[in-house]
PDB file of N, CA and C in Angstrom:
ATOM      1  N   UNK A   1      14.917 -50.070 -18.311  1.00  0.00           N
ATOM      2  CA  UNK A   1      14.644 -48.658 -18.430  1.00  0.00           C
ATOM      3  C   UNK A   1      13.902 -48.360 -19.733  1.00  0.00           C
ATOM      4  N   UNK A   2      14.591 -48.907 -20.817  1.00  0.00           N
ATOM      5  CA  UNK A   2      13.559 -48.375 -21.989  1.00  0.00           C
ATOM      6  C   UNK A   2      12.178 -49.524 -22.315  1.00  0.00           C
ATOM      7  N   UNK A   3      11.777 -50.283 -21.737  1.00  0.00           N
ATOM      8  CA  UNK A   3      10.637 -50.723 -21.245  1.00  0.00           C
ATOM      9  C   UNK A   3       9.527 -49.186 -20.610  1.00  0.00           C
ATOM     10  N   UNK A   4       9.868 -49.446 -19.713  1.00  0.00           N
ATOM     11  CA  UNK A   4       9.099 -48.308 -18.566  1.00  0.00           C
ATOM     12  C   UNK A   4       9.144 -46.662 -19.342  1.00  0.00           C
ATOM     13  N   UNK A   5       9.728 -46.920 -20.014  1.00  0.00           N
ATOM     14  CA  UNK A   5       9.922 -45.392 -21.151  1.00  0.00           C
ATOM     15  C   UNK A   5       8.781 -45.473 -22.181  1.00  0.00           C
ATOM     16  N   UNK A   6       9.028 -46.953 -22.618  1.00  0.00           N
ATOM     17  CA  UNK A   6       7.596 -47.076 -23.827  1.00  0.00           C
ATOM     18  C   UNK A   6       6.221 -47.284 -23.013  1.00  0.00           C
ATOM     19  N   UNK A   7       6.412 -47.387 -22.011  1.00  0.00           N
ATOM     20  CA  UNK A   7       4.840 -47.902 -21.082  1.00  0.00           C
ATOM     21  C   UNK A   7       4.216 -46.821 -21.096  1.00  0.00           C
ATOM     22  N   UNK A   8       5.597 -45.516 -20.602  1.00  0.00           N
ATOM     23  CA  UNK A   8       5.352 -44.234 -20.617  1.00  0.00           C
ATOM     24  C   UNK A   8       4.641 -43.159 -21.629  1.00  0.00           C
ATOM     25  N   UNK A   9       5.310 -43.709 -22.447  1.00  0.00           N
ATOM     26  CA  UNK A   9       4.693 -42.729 -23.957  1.00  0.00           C
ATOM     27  C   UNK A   9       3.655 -43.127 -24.051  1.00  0.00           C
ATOM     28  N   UNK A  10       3.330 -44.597 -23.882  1.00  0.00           N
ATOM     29  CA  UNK A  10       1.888 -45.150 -24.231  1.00  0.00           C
ATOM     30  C   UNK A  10       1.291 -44.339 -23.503  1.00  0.00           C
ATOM     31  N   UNK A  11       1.387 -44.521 -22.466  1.00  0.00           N
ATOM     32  CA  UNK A  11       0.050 -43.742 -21.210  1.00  0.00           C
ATOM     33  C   UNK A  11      -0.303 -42.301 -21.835  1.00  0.00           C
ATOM     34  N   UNK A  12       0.899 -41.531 -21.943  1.00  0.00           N
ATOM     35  CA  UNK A  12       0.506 -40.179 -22.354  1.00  0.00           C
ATOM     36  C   UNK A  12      -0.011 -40.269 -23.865  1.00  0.00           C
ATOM     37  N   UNK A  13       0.103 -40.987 -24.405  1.00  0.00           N
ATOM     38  CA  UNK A  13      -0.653 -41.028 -26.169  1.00  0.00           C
ATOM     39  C   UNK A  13      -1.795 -41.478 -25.471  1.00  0.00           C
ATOM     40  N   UNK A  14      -2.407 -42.235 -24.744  1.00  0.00           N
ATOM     41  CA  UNK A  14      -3.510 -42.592 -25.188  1.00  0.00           C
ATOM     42  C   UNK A  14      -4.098 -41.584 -23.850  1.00  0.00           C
ATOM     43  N   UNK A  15      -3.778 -40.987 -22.700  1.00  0.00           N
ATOM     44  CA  UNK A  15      -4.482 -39.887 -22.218  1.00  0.00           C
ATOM     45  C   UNK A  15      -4.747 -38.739 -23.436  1.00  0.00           C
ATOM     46  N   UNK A  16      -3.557 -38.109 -24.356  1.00  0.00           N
ATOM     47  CA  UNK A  16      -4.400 -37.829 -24.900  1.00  0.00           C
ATOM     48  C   UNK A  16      -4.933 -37.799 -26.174  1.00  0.00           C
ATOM     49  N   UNK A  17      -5.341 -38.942 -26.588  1.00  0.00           N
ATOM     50  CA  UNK A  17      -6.380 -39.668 -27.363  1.00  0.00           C
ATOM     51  C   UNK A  17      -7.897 -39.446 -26.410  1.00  0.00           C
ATOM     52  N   UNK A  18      -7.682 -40.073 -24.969  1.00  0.00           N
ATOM     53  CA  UNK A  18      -9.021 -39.335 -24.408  1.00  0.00           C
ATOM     54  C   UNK A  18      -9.670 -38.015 -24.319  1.00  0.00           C
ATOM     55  N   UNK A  19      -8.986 -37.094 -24.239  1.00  0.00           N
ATOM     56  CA  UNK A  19      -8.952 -35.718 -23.936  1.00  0.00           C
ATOM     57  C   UNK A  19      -9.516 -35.332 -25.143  1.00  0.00           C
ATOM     58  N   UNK A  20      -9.093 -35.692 -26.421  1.00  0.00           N
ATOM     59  CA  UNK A  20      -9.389 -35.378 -27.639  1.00  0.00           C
ATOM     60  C   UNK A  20     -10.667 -35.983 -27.801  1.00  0.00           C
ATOM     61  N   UNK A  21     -10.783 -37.074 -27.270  1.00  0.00           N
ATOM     62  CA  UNK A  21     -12.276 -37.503 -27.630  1.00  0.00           C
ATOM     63  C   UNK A  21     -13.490 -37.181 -27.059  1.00  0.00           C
ATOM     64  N   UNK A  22     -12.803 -36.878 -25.647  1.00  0.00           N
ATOM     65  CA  UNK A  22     -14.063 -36.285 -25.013  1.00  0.00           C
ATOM     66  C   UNK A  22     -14.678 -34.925 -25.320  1.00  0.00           C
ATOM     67  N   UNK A  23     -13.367 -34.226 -26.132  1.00  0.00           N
ATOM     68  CA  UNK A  23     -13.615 -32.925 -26.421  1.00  0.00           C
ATOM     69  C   UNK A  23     -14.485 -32.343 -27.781  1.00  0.00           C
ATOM     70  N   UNK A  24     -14.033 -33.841 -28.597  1.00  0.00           N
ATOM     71  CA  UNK A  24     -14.777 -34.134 -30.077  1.00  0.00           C
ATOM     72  C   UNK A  24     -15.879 -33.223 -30.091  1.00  0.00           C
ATOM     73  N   UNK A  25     -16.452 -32.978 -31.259  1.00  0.00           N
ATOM     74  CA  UNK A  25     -17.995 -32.799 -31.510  1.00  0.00           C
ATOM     75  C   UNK A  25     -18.614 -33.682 -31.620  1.00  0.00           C
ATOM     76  N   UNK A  26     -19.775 -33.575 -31.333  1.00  0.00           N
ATOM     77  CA  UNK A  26     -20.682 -34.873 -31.627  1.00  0.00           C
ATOM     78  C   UNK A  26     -21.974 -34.505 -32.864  1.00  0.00           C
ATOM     79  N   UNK A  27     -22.422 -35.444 -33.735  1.00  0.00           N
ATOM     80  CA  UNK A  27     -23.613 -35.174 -34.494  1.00  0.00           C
ATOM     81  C   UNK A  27     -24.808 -34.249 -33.188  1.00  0.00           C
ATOM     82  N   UNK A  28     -25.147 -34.857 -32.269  1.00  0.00           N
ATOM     83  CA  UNK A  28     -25.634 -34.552 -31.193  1.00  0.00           C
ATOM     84  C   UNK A  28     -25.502 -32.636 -30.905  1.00  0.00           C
ATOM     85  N   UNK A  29     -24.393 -32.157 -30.799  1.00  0.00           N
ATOM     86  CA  UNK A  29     -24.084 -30.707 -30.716  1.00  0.00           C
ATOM     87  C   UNK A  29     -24.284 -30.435 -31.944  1.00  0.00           C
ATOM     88  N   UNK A  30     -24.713 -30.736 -33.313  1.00  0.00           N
ATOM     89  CA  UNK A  30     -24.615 -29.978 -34.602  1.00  0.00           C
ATOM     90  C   UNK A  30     -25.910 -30.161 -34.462  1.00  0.00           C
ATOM     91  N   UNK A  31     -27.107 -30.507 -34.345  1.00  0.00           N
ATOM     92  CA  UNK A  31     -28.023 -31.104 -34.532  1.00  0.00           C
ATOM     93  C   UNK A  31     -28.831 -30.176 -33.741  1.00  0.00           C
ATOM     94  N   UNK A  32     -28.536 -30.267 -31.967  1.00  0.00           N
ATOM     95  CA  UNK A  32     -28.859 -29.186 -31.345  1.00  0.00           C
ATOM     96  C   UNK A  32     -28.831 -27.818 -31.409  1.00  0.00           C
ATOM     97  N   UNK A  33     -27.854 -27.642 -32.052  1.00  0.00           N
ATOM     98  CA  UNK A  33     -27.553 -26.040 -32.522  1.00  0.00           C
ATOM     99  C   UNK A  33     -28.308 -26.090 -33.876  1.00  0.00           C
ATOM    100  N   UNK A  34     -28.534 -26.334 -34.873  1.00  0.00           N
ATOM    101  CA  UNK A  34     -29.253 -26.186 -36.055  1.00  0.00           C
ATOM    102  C   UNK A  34     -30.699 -26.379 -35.537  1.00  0.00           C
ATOM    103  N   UNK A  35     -31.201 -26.734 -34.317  1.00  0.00           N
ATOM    104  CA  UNK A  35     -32.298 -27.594 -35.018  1.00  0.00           C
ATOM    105  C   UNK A  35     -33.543 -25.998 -34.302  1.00  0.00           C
ATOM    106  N   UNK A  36     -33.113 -24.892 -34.220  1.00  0.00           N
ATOM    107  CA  UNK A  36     -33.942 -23.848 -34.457  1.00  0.00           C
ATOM    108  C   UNK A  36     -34.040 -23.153 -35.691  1.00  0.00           C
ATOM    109  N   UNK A  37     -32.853 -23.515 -36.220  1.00  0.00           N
ATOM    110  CA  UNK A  37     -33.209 -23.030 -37.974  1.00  0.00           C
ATOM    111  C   UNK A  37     -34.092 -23.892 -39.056  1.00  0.00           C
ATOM    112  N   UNK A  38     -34.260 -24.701 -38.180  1.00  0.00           N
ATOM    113  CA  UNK A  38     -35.533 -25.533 -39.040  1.00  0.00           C
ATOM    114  C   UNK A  38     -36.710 -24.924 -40.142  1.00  0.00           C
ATOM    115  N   UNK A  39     -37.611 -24.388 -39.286  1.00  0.00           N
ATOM    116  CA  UNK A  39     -38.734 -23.961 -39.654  1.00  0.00           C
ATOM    117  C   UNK A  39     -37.888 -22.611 -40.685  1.00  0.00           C
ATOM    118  N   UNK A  40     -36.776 -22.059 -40.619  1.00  0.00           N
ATOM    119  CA  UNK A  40     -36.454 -21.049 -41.449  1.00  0.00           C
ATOM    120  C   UNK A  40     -36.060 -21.940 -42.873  1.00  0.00           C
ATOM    121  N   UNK A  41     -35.180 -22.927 -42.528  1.00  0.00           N
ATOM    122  CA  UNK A  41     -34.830 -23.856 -43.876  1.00  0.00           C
ATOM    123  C   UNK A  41     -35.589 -24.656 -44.713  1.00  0.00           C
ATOM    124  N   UNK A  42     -36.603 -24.841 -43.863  1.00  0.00           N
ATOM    125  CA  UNK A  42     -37.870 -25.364 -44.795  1.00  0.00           C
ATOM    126  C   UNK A  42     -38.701 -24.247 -45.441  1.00  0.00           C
ATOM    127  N   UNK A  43     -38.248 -23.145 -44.963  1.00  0.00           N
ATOM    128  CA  UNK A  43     -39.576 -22.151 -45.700  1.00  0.00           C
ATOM    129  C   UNK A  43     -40.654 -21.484 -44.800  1.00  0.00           C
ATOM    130  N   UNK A  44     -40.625 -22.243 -43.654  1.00  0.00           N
ATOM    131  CA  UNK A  44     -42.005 -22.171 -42.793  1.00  0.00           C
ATOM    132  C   UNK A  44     -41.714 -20.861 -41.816  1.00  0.00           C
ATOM    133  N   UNK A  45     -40.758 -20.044 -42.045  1.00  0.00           N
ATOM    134  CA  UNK A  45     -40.404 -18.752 -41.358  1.00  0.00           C
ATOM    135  C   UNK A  45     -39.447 -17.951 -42.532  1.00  0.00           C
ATOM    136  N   UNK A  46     -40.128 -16.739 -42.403  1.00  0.00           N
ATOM    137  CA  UNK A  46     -39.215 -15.764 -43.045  1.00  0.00           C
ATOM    138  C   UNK A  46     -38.269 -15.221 -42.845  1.00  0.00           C
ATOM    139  N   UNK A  47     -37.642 -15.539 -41.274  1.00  0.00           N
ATOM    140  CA  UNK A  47     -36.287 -15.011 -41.253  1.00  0.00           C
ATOM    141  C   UNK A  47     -36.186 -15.976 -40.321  1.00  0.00           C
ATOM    142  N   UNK A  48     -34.546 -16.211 -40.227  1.00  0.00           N
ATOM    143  CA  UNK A  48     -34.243 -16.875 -39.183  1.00  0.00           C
ATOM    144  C   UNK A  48     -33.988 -16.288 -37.559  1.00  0.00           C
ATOM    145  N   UNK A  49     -34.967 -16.837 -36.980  1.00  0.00           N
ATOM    146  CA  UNK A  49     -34.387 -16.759 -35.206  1.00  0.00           C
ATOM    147  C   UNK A  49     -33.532 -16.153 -34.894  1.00  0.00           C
ATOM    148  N   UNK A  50     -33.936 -15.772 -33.443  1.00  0.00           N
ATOM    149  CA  UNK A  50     -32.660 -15.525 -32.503  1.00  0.00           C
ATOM    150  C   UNK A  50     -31.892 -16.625 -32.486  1.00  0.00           C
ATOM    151  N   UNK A  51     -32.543 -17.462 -32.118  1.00  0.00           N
ATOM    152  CA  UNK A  51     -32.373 -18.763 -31.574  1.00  0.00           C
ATOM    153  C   UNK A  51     -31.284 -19.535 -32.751  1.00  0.00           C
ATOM    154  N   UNK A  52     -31.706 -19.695 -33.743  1.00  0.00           N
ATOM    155  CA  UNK A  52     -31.183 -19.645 -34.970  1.00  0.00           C
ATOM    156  C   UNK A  52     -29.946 -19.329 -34.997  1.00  0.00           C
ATOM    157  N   UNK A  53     -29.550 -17.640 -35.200  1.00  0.00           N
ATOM    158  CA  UNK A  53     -28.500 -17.288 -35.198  1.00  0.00           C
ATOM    159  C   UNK A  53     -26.793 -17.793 -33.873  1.00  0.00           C
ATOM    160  N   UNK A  54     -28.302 -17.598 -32.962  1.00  0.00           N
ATOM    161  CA  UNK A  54     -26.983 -18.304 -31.683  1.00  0.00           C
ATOM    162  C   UNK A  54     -26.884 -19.638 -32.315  1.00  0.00           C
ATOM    163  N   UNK A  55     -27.639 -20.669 -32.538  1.00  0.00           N
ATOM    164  CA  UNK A  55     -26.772 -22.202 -32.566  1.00  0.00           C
ATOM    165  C   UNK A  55     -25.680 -21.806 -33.390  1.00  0.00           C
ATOM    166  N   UNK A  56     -26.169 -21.075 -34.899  1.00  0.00           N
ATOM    167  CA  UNK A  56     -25.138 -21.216 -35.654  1.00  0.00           C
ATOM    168  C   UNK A  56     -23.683 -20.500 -35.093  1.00  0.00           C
ATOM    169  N   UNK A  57     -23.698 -19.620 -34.569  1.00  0.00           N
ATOM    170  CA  UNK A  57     -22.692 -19.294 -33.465  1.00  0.00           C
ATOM    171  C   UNK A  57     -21.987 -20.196 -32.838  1.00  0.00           C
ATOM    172  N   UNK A  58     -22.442 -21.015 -32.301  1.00  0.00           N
ATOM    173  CA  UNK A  58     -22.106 -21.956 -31.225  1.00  0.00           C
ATOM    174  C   UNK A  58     -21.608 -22.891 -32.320  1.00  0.00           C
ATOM    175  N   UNK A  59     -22.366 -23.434 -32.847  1.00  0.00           N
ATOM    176  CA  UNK A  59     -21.902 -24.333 -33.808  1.00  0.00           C
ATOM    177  C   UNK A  59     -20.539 -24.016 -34.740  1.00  0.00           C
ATOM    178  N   UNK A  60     -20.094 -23.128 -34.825  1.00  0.00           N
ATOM    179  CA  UNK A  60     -18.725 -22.344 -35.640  1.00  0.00           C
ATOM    180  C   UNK A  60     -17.796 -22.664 -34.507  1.00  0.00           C
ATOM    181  N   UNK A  61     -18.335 -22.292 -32.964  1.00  0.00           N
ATOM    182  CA  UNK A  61     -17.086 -22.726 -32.063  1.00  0.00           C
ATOM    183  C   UNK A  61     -16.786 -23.933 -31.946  1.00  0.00           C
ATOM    184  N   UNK A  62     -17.432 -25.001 -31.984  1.00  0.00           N
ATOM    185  CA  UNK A  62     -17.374 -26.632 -31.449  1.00  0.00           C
ATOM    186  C   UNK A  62     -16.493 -27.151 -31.719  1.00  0.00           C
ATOM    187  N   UNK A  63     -16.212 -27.098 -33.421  1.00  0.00           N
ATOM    188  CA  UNK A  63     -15.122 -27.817 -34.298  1.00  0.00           C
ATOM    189  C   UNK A  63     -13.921 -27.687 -34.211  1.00  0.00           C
ATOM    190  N   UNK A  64     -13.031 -28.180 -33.456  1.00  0.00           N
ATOM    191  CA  UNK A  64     -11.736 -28.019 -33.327  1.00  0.00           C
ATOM    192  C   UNK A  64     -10.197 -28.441 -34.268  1.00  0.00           C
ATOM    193  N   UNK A  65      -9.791 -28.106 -35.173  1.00  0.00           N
ATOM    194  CA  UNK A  65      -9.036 -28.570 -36.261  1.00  0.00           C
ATOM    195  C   UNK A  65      -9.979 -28.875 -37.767  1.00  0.00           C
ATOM    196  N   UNK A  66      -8.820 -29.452 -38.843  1.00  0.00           N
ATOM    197  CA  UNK A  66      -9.985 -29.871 -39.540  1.00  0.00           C
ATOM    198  C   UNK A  66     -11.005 -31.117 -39.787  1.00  0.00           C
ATOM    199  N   UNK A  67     -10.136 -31.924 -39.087  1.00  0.00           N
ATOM    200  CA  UNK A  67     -10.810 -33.295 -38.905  1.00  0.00           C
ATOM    201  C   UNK A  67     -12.663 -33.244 -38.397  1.00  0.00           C
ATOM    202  N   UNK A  68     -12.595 -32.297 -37.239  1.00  0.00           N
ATOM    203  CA  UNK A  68     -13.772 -32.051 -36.581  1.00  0.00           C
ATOM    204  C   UNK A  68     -14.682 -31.468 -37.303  1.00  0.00           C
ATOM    205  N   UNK A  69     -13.689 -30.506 -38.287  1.00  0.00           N
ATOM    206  CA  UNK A  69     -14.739 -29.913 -38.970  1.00  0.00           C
ATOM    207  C   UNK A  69     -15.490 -30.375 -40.189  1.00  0.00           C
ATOM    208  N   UNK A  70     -14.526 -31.079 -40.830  1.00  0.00           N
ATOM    209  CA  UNK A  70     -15.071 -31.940 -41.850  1.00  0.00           C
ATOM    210  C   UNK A  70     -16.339 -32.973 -41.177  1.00  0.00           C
ATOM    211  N   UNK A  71     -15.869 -33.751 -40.020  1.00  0.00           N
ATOM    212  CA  UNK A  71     -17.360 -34.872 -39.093  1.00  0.00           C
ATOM    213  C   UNK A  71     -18.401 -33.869 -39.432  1.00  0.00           C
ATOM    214  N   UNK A  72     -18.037 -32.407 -38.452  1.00  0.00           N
ATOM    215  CA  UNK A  72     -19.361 -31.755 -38.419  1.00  0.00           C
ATOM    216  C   UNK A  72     -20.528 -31.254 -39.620  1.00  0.00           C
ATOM    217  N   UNK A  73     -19.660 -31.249 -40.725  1.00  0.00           N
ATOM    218  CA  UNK A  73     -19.720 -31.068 -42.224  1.00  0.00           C
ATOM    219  C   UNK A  73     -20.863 -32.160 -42.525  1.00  0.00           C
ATOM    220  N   UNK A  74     -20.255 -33.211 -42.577  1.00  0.00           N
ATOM    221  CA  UNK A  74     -21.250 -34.549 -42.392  1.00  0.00           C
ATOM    222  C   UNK A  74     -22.327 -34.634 -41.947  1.00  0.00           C
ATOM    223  N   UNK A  75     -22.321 -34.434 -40.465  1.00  0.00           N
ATOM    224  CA  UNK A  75     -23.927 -34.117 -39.687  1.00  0.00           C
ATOM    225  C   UNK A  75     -24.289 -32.931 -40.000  1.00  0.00           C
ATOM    226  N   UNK A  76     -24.018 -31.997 -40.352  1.00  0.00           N
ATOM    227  CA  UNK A  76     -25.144 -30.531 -41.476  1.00  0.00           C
ATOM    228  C   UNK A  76     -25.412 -31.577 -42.155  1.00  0.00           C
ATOM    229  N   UNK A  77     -25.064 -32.466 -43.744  1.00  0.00           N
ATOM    230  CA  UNK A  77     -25.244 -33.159 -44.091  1.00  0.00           C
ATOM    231  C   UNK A  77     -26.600 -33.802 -43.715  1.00  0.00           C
ATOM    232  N   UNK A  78     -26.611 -34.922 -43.283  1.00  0.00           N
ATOM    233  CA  UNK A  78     -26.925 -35.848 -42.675  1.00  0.00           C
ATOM    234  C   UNK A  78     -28.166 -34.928 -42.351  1.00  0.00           C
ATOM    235  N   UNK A  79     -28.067 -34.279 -41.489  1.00  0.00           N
ATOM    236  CA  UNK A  79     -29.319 -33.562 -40.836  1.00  0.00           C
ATOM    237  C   UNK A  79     -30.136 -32.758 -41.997  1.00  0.00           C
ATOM    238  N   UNK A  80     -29.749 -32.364 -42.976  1.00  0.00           N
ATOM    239  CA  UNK A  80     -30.514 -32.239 -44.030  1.00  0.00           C
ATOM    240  C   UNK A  80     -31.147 -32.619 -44.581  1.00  0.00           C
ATOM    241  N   UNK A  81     -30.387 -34.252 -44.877  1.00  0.00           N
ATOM    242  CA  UNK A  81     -31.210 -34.933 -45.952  1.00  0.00           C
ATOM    243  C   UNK A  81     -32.219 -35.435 -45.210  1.00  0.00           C
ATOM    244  N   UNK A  82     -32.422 -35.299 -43.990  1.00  0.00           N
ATOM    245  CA  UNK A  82     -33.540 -36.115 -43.120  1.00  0.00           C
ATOM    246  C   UNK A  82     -34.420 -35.076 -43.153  1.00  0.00           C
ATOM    247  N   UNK A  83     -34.339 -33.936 -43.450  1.00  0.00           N
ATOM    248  CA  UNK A  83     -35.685 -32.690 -42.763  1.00  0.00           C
ATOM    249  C   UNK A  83     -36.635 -33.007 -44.671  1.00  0.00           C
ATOM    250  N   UNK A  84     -37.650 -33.267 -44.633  1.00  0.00           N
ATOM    251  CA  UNK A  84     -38.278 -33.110 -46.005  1.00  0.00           C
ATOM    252  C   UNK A  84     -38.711 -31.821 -46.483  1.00  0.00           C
TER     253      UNK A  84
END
């Protein structure tokens, strides 16, 4: 019995370990949502977008806890230092 009990817990820890991962953010969704504020962050537009304003919208919802939010932190990051 306490065999088939630990098999048990396993299954449900690692369902959800999936659930969580599939739900993750990805660099991919930060990237997509920023990448109309471009031309405003370089200078090359004087105000930012519609377009603009929604990613960053969207992008505030994605991050779920702080773990996610800190990754997503990273790819702003990341996606910065790449735009010249």
């Amino acid at each position: 019995m306490m065999k088939g009990s630990v098999i048990g817990v396993a299954v449900v820890a690692l369902l959800a370990v999936a659930v969580a991962v599939e739900g993750a953010v990805t660099c991919g969704d930060v990237d997509a949502s920023l990448m109309p504020c471009v031309a405003y962050l370089t200078g090359k537009a004087a105000a930012p977008s519609g377009e603009c304003c929604a990613g960053v919208k969207h992008l505030r919802t994605l991050p779920v806890g702080t773990a996610e939010r800190r990754f997503a932190c990273e790819c702003v990051k990341k996606a910065a230092a790449s735009i010249p």
